[in-house]
PDB file of N, CA and C in Angstrom:
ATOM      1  N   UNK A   1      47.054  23.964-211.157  1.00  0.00           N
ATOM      2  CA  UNK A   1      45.906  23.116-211.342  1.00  0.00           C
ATOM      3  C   UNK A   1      46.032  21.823-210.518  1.00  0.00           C
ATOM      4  N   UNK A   2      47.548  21.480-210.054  1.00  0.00           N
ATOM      5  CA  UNK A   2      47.050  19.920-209.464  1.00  0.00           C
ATOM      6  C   UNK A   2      47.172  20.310-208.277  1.00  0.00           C
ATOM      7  N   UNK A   3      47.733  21.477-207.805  1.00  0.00           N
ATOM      8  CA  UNK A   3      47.700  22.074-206.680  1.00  0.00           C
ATOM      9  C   UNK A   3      45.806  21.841-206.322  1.00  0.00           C
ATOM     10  N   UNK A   4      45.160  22.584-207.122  1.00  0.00           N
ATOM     11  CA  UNK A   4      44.035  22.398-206.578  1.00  0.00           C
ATOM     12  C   UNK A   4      43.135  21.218-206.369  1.00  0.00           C
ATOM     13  N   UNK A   5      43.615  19.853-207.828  1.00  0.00           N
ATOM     14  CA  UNK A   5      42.945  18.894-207.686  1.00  0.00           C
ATOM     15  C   UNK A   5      43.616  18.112-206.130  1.00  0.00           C
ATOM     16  N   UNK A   6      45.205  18.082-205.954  1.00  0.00           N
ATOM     17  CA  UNK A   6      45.533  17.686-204.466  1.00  0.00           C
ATOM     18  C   UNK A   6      44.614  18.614-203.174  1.00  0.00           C
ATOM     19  N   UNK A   7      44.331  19.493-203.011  1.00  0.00           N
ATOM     20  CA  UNK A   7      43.508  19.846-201.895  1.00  0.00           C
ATOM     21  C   UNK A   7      42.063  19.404-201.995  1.00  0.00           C
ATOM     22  N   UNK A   8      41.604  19.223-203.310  1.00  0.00           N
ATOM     23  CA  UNK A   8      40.372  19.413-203.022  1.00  0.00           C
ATOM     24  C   UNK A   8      39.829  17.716-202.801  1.00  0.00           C
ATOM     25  N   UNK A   9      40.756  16.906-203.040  1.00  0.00           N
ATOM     26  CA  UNK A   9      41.069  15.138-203.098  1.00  0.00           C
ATOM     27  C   UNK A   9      41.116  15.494-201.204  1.00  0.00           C
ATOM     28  N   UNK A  10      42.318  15.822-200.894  1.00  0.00           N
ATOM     29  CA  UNK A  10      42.032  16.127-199.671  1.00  0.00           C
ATOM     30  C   UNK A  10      40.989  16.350-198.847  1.00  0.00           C
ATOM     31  N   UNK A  11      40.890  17.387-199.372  1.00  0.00           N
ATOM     32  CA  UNK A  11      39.179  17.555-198.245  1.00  0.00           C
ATOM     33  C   UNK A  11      38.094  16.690-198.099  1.00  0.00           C
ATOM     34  N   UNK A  12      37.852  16.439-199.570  1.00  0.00           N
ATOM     35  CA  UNK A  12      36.809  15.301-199.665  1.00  0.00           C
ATOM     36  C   UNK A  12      36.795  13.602-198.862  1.00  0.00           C
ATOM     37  N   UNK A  13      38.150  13.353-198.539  1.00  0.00           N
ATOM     38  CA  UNK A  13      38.781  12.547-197.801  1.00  0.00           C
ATOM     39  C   UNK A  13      38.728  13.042-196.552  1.00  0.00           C
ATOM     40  N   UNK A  14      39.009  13.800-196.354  1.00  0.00           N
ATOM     41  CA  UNK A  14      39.158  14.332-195.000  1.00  0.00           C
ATOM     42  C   UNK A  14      37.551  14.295-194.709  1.00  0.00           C
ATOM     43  N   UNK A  15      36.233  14.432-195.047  1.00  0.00           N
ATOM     44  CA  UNK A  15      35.414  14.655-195.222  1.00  0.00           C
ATOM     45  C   UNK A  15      34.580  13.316-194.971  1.00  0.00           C
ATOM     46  N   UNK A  16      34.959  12.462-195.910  1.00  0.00           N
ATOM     47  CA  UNK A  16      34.332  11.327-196.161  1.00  0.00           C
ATOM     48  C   UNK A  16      35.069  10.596-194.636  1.00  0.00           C
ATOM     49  N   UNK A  17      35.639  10.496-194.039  1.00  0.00           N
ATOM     50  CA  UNK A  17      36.603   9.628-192.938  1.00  0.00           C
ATOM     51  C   UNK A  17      35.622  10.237-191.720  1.00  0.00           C
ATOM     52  N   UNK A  18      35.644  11.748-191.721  1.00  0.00           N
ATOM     53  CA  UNK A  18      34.948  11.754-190.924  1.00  0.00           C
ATOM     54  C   UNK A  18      33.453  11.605-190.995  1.00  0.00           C
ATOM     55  N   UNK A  19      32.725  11.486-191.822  1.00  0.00           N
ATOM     56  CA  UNK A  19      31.404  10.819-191.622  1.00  0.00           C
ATOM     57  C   UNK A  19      31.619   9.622-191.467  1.00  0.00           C
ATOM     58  N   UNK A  20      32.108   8.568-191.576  1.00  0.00           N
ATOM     59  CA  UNK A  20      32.667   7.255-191.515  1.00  0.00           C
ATOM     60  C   UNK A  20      32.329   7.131-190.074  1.00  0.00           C
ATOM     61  N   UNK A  21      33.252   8.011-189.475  1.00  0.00           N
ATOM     62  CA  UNK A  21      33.302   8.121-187.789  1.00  0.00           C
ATOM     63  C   UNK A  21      32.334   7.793-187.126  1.00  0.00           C
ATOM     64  N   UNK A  22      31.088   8.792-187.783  1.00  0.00           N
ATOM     65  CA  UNK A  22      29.866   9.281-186.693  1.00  0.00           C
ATOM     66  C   UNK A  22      28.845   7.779-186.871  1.00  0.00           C
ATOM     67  N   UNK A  23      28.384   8.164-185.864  1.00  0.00           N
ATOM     68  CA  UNK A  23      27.165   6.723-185.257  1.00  0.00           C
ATOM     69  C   UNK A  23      26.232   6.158-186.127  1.00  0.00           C
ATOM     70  N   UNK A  24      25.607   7.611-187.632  1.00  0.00           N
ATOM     71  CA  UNK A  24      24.372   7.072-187.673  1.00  0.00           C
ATOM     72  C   UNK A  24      24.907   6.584-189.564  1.00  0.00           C
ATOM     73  N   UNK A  25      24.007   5.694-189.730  1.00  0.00           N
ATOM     74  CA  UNK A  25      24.488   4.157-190.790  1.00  0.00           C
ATOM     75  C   UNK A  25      24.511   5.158-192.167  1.00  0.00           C
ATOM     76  N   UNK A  26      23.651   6.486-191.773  1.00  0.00           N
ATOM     77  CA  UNK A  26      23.384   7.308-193.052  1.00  0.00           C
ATOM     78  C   UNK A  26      24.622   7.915-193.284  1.00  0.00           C
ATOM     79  N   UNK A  27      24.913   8.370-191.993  1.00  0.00           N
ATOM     80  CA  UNK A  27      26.311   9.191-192.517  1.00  0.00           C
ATOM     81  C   UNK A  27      27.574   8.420-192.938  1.00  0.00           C
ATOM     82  N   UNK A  28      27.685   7.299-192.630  1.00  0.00           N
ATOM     83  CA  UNK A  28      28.663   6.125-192.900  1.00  0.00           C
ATOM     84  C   UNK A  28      28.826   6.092-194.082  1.00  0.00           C
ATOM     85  N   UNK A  29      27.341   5.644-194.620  1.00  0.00           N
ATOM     86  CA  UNK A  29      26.944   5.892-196.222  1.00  0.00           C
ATOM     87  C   UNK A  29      27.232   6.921-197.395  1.00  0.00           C
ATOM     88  N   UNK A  30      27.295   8.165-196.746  1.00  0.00           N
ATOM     89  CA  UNK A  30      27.397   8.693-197.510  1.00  0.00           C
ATOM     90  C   UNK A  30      28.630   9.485-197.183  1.00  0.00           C
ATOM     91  N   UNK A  31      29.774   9.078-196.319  1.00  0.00           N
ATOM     92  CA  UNK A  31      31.381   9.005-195.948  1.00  0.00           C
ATOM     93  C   UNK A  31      31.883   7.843-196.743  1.00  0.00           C
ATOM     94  N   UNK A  32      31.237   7.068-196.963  1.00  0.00           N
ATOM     95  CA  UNK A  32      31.560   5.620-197.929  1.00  0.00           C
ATOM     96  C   UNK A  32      31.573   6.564-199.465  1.00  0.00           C
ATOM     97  N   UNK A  33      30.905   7.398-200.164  1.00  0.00           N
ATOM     98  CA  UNK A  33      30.617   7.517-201.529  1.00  0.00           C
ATOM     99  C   UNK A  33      31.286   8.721-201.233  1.00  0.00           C
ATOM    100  N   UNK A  34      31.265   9.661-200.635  1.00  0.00           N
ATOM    101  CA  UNK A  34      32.298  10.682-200.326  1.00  0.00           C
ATOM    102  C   UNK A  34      33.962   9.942-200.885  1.00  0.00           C
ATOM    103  N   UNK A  35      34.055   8.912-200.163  1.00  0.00           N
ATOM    104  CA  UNK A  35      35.593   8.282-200.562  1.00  0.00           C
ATOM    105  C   UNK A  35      35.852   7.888-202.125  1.00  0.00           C
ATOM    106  N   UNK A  36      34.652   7.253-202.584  1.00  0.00           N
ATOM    107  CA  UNK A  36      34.741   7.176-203.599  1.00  0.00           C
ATOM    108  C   UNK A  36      34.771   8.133-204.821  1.00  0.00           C
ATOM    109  N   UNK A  37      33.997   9.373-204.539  1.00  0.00           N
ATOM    110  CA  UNK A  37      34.686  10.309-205.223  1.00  0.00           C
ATOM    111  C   UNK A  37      36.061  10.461-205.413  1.00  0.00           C
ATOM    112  N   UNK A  38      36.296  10.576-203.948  1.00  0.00           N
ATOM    113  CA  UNK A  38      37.740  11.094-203.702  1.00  0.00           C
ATOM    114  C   UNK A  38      38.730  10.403-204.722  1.00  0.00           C
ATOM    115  N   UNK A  39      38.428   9.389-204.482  1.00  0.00           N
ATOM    116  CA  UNK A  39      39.525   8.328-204.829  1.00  0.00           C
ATOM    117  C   UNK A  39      39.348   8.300-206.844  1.00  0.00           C
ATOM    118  N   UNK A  40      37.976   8.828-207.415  1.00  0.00           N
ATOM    119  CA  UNK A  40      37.827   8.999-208.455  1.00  0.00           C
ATOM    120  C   UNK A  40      38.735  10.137-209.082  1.00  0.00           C
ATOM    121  N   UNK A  41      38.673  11.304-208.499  1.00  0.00           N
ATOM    122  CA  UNK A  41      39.491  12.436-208.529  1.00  0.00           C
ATOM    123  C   UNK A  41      40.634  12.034-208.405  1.00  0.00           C
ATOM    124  N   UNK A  42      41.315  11.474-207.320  1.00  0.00           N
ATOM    125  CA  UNK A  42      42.914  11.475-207.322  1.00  0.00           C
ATOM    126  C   UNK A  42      43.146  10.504-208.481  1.00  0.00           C
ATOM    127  N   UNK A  43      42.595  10.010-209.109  1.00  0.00           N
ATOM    128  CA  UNK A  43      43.049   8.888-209.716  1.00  0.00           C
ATOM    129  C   UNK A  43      42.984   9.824-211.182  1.00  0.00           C
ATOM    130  N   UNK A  44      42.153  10.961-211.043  1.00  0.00           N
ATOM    131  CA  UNK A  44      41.749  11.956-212.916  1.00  0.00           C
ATOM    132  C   UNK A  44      43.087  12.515-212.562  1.00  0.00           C
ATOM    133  N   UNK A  45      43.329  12.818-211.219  1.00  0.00           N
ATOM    134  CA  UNK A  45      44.739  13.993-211.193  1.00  0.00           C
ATOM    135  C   UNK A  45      45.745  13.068-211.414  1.00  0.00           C
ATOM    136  N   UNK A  46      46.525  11.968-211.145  1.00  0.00           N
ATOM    137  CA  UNK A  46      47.492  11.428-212.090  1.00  0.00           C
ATOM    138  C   UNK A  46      47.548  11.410-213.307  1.00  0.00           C
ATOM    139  N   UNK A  47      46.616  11.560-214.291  1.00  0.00           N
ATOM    140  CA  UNK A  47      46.558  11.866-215.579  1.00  0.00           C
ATOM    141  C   UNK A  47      47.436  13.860-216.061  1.00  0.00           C
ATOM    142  N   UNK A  48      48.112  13.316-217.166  1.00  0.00           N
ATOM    143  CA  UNK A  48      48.232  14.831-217.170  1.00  0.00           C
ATOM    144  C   UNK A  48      46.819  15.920-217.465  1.00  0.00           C
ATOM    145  N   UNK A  49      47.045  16.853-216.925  1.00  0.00           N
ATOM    146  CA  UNK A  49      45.580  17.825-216.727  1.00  0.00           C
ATOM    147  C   UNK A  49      45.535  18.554-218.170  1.00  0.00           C
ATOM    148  N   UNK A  50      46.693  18.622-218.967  1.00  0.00           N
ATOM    149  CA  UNK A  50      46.610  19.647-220.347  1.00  0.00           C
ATOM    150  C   UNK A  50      45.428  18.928-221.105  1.00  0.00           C
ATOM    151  N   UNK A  51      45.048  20.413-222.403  1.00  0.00           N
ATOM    152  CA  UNK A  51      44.325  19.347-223.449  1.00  0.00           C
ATOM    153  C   UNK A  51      44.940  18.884-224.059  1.00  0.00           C
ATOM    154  N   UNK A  52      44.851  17.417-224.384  1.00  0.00           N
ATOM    155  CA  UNK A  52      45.317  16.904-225.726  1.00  0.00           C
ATOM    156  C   UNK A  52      44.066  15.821-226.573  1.00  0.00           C
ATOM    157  N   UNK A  53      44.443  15.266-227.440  1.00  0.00           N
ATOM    158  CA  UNK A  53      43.417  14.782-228.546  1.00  0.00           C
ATOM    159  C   UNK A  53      43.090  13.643-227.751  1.00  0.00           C
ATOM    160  N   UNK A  54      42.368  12.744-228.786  1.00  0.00           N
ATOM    161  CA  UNK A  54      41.722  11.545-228.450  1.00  0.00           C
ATOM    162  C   UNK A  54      42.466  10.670-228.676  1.00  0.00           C
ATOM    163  N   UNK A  55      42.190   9.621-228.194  1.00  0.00           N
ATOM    164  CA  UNK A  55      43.654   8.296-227.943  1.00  0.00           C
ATOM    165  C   UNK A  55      43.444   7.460-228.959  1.00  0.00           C
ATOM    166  N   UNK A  56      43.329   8.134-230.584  1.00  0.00           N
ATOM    167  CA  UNK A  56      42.765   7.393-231.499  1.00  0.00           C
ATOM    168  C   UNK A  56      43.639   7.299-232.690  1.00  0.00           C
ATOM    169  N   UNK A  57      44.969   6.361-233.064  1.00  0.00           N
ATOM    170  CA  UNK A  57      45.775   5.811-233.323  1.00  0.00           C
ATOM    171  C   UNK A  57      45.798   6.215-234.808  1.00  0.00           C
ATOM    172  N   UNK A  58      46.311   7.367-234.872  1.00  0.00           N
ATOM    173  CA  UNK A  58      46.547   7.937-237.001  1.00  0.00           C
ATOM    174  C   UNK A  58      45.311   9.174-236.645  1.00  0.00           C
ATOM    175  N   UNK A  59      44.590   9.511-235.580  1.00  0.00           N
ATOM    176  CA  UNK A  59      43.724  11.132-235.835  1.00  0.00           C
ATOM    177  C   UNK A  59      45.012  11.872-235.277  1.00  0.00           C
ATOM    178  N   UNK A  60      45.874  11.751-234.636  1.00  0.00           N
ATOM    179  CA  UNK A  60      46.576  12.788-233.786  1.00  0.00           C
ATOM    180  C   UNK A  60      47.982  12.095-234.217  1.00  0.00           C
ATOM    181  N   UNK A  61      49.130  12.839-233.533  1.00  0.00           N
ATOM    182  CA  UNK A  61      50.775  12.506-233.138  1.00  0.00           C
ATOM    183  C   UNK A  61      50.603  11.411-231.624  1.00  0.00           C
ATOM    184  N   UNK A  62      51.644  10.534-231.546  1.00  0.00           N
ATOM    185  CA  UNK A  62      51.176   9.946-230.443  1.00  0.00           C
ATOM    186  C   UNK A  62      51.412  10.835-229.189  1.00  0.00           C
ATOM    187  N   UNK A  63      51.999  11.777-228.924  1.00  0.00           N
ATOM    188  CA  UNK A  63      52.956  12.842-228.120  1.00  0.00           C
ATOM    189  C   UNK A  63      51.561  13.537-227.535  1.00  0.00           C
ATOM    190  N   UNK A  64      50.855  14.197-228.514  1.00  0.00           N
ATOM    191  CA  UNK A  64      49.440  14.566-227.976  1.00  0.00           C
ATOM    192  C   UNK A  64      48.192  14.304-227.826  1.00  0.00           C
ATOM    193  N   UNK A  65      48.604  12.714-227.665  1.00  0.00           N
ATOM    194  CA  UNK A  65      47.012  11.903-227.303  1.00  0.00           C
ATOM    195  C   UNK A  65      47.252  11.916-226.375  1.00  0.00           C
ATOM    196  N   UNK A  66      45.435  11.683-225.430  1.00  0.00           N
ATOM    197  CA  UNK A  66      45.503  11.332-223.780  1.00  0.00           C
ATOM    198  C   UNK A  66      45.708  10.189-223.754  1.00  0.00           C
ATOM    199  N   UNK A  67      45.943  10.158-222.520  1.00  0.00           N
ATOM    200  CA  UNK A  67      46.146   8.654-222.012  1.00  0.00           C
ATOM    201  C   UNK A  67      44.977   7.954-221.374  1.00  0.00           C
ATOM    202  N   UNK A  68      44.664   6.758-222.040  1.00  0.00           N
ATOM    203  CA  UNK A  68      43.339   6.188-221.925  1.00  0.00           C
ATOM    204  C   UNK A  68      43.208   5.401-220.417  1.00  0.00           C
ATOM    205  N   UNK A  69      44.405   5.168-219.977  1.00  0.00           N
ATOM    206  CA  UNK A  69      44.490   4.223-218.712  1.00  0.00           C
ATOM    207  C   UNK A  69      43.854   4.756-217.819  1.00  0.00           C
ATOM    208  N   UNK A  70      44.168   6.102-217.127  1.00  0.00           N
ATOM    209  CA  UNK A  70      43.357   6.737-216.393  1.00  0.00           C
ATOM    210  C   UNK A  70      41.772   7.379-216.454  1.00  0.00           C
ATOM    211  N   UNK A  71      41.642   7.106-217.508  1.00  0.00           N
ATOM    212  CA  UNK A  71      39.765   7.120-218.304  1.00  0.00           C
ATOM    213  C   UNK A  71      39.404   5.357-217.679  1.00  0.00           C
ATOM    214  N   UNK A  72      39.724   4.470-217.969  1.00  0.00           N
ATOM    215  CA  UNK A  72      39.564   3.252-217.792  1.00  0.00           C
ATOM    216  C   UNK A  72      39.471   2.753-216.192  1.00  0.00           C
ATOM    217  N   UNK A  73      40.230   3.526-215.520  1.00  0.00           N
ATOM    218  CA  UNK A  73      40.477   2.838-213.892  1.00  0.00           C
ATOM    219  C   UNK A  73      39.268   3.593-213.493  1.00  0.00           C
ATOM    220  N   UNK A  74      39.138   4.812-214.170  1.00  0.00           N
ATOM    221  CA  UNK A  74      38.110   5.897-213.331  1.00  0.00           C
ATOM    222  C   UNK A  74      36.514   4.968-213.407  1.00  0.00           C
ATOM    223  N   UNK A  75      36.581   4.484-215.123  1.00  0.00           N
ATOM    224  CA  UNK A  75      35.265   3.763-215.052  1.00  0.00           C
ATOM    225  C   UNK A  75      34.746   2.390-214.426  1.00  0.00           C
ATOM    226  N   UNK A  76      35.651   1.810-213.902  1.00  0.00           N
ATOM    227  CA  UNK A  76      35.953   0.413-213.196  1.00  0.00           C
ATOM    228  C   UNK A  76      35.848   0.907-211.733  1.00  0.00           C
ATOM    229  N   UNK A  77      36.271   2.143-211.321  1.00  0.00           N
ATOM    230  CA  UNK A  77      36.116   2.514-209.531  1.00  0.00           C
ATOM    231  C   UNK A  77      34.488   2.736-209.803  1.00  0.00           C
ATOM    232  N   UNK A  78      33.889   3.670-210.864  1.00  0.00           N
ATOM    233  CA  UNK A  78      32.698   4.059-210.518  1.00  0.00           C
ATOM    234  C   UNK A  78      31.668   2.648-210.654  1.00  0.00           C
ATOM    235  N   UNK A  79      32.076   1.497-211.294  1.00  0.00           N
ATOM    236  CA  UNK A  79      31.238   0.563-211.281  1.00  0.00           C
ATOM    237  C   UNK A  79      31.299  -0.269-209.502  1.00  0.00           C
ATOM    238  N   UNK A  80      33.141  -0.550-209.822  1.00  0.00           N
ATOM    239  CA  UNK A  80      32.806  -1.422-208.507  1.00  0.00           C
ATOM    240  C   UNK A  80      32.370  -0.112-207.128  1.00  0.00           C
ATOM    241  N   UNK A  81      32.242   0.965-207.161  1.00  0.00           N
ATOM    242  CA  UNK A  81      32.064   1.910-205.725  1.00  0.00           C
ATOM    243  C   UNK A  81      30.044   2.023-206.320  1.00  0.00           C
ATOM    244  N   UNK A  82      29.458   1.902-207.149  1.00  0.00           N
ATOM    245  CA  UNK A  82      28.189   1.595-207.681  1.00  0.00           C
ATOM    246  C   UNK A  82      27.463   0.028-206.647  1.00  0.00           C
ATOM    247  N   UNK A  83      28.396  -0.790-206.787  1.00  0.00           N
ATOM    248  CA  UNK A  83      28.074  -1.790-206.211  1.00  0.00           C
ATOM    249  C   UNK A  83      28.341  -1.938-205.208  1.00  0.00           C
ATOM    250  N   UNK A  84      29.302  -1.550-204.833  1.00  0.00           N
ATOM    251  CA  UNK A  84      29.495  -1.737-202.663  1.00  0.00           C
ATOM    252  C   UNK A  84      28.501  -0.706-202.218  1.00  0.00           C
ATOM    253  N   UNK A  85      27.952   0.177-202.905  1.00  0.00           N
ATOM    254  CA  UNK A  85      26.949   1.576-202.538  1.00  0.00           C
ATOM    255  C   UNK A  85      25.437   0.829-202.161  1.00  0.00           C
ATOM    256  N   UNK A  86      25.230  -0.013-203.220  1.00  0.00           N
ATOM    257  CA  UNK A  86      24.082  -0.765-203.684  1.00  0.00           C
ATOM    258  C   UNK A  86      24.222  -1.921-202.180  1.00  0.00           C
ATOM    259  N   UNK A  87      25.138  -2.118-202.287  1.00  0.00           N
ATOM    260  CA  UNK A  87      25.433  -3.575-201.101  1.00  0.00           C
ATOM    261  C   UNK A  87      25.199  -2.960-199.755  1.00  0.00           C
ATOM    262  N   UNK A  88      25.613  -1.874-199.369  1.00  0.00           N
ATOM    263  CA  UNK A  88      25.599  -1.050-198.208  1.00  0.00           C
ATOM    264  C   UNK A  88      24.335  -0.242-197.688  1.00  0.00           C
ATOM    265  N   UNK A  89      23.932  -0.013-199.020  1.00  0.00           N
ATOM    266  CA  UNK A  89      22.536   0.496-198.861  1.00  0.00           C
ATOM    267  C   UNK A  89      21.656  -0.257-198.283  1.00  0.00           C
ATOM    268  N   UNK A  90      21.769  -1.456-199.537  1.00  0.00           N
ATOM    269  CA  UNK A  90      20.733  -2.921-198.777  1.00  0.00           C
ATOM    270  C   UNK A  90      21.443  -3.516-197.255  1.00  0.00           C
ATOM    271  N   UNK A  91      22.265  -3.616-197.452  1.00  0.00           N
ATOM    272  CA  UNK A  91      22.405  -4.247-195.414  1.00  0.00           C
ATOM    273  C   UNK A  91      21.991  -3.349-194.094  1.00  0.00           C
ATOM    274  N   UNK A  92      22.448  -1.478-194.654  1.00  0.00           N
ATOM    275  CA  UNK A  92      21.697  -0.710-193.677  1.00  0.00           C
ATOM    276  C   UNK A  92      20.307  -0.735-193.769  1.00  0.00           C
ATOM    277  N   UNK A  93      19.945  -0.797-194.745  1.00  0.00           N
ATOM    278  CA  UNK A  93      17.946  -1.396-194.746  1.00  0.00           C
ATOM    279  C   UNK A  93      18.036  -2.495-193.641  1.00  0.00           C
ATOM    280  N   UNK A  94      18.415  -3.430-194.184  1.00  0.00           N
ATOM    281  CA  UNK A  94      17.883  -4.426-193.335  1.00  0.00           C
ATOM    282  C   UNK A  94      18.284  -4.568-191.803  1.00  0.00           C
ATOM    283  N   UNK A  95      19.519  -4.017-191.293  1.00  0.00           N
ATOM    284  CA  UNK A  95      19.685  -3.815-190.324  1.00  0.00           C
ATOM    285  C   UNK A  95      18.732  -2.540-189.498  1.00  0.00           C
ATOM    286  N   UNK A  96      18.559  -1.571-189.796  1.00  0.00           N
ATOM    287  CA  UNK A  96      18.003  -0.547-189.289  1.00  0.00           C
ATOM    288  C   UNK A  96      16.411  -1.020-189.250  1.00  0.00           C
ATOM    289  N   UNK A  97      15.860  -1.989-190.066  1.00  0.00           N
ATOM    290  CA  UNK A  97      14.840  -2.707-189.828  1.00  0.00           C
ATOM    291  C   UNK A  97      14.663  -3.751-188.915  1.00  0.00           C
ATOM    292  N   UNK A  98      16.166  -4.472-188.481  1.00  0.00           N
ATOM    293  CA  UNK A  98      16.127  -5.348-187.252  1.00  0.00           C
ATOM    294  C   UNK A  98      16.189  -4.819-186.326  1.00  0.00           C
ATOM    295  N   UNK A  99      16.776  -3.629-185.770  1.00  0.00           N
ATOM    296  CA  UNK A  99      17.079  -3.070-184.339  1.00  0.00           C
ATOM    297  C   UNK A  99      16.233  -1.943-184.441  1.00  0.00           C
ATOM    298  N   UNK A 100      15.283  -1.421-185.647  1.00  0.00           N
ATOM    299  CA  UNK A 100      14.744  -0.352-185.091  1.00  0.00           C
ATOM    300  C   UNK A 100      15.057   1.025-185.061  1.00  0.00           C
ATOM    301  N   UNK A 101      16.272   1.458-185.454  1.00  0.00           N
ATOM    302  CA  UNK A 101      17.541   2.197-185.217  1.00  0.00           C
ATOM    303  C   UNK A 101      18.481   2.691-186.251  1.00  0.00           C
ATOM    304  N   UNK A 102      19.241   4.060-185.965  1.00  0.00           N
ATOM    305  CA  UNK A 102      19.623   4.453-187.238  1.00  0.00           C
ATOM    306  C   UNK A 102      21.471   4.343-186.601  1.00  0.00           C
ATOM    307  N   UNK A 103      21.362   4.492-185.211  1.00  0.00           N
ATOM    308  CA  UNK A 103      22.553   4.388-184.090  1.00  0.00           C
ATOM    309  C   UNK A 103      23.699   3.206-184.375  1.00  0.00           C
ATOM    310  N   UNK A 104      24.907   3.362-184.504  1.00  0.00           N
ATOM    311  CA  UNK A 104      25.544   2.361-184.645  1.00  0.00           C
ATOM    312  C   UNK A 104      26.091   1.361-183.133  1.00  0.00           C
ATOM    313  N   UNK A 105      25.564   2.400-182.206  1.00  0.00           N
ATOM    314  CA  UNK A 105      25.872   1.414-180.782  1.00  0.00           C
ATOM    315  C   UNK A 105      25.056   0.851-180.880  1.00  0.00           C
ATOM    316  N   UNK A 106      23.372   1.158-180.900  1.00  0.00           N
ATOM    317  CA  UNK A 106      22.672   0.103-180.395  1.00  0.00           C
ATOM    318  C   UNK A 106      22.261  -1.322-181.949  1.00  0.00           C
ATOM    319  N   UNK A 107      23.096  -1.034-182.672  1.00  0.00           N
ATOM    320  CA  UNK A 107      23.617  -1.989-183.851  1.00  0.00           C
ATOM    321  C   UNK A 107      24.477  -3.589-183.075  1.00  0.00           C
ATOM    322  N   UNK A 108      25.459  -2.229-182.224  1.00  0.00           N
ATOM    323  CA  UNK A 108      26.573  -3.031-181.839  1.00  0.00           C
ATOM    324  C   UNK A 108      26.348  -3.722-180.806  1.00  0.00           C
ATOM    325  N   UNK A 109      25.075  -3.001-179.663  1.00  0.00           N
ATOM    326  CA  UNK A 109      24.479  -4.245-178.699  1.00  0.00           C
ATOM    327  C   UNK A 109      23.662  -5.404-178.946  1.00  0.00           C
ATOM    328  N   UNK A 110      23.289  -5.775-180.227  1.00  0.00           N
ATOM    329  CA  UNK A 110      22.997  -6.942-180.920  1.00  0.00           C
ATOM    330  C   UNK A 110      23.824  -7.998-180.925  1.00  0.00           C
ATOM    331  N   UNK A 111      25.259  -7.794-181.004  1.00  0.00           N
ATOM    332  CA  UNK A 111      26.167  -8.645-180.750  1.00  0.00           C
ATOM    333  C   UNK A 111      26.715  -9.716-180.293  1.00  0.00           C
ATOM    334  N   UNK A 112      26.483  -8.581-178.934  1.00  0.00           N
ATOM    335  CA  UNK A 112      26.991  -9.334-177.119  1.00  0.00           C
ATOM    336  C   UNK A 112      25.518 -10.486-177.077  1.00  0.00           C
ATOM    337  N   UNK A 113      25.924 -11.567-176.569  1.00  0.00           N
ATOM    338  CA  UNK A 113      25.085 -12.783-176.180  1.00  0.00           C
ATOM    339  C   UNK A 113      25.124 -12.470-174.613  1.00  0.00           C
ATOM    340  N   UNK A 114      23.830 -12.559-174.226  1.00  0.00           N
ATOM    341  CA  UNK A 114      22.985 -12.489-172.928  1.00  0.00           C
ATOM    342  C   UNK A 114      23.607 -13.553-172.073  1.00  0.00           C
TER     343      UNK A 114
END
């Protein structure tokens, strides 16, 4: 089982980097939330994968409760990767509304001063 959650963390990384790469602001975007999955997943696969009970102090043995830490980081990535999504979204608006353009070169010839 972590065999599979490590490849499939992989790919999605591997995945998300390369849309990152390419020119247009959409695919950036959605190589940006690609990562954030990723990084949601690797972070469920450090948790142990068995079932065990709820992390609720006298329902269970402490031996077979989950561990709440990795429930907690997962919900703190999906807020702050919620808000850089939201932030990224709005600056490619407004940029792709200044140049006209979905291209990240002709983004980048805005730059250079005449």
């Amino acid at each position: 089982m972590v065999l599979i959650f490590a490849v499939t963390t992989g790919v999605i990384f591997a995945c998300g980097i390369y849309l990152m790469l390419r020119r247009s602001m959409v695919r950036l975007i959605i190589g940006l939330s690609l990562l954030t999955y990723a990084v949601n997943l690797l972070i469920f696969s450090m948790d142990d994968l068995s079932t065990r009970g709820a992390p609720i102090i006298g329902a269970t043995e402490p031996e077979k409760m989950a561990d709440p830490l990795p429930q907690a980081l997962i919900l703190t990535a999906i807020v702050i990767s919620f808000g850089v999504l939201a932030f990224t979204l709005a600056l490619a608006y407004r940029a792709s509304q200044a140049v006209q353009s979905d291209n990240m070169d002709v983004l980048q010839s805005t730059d250079r001063e005449v």
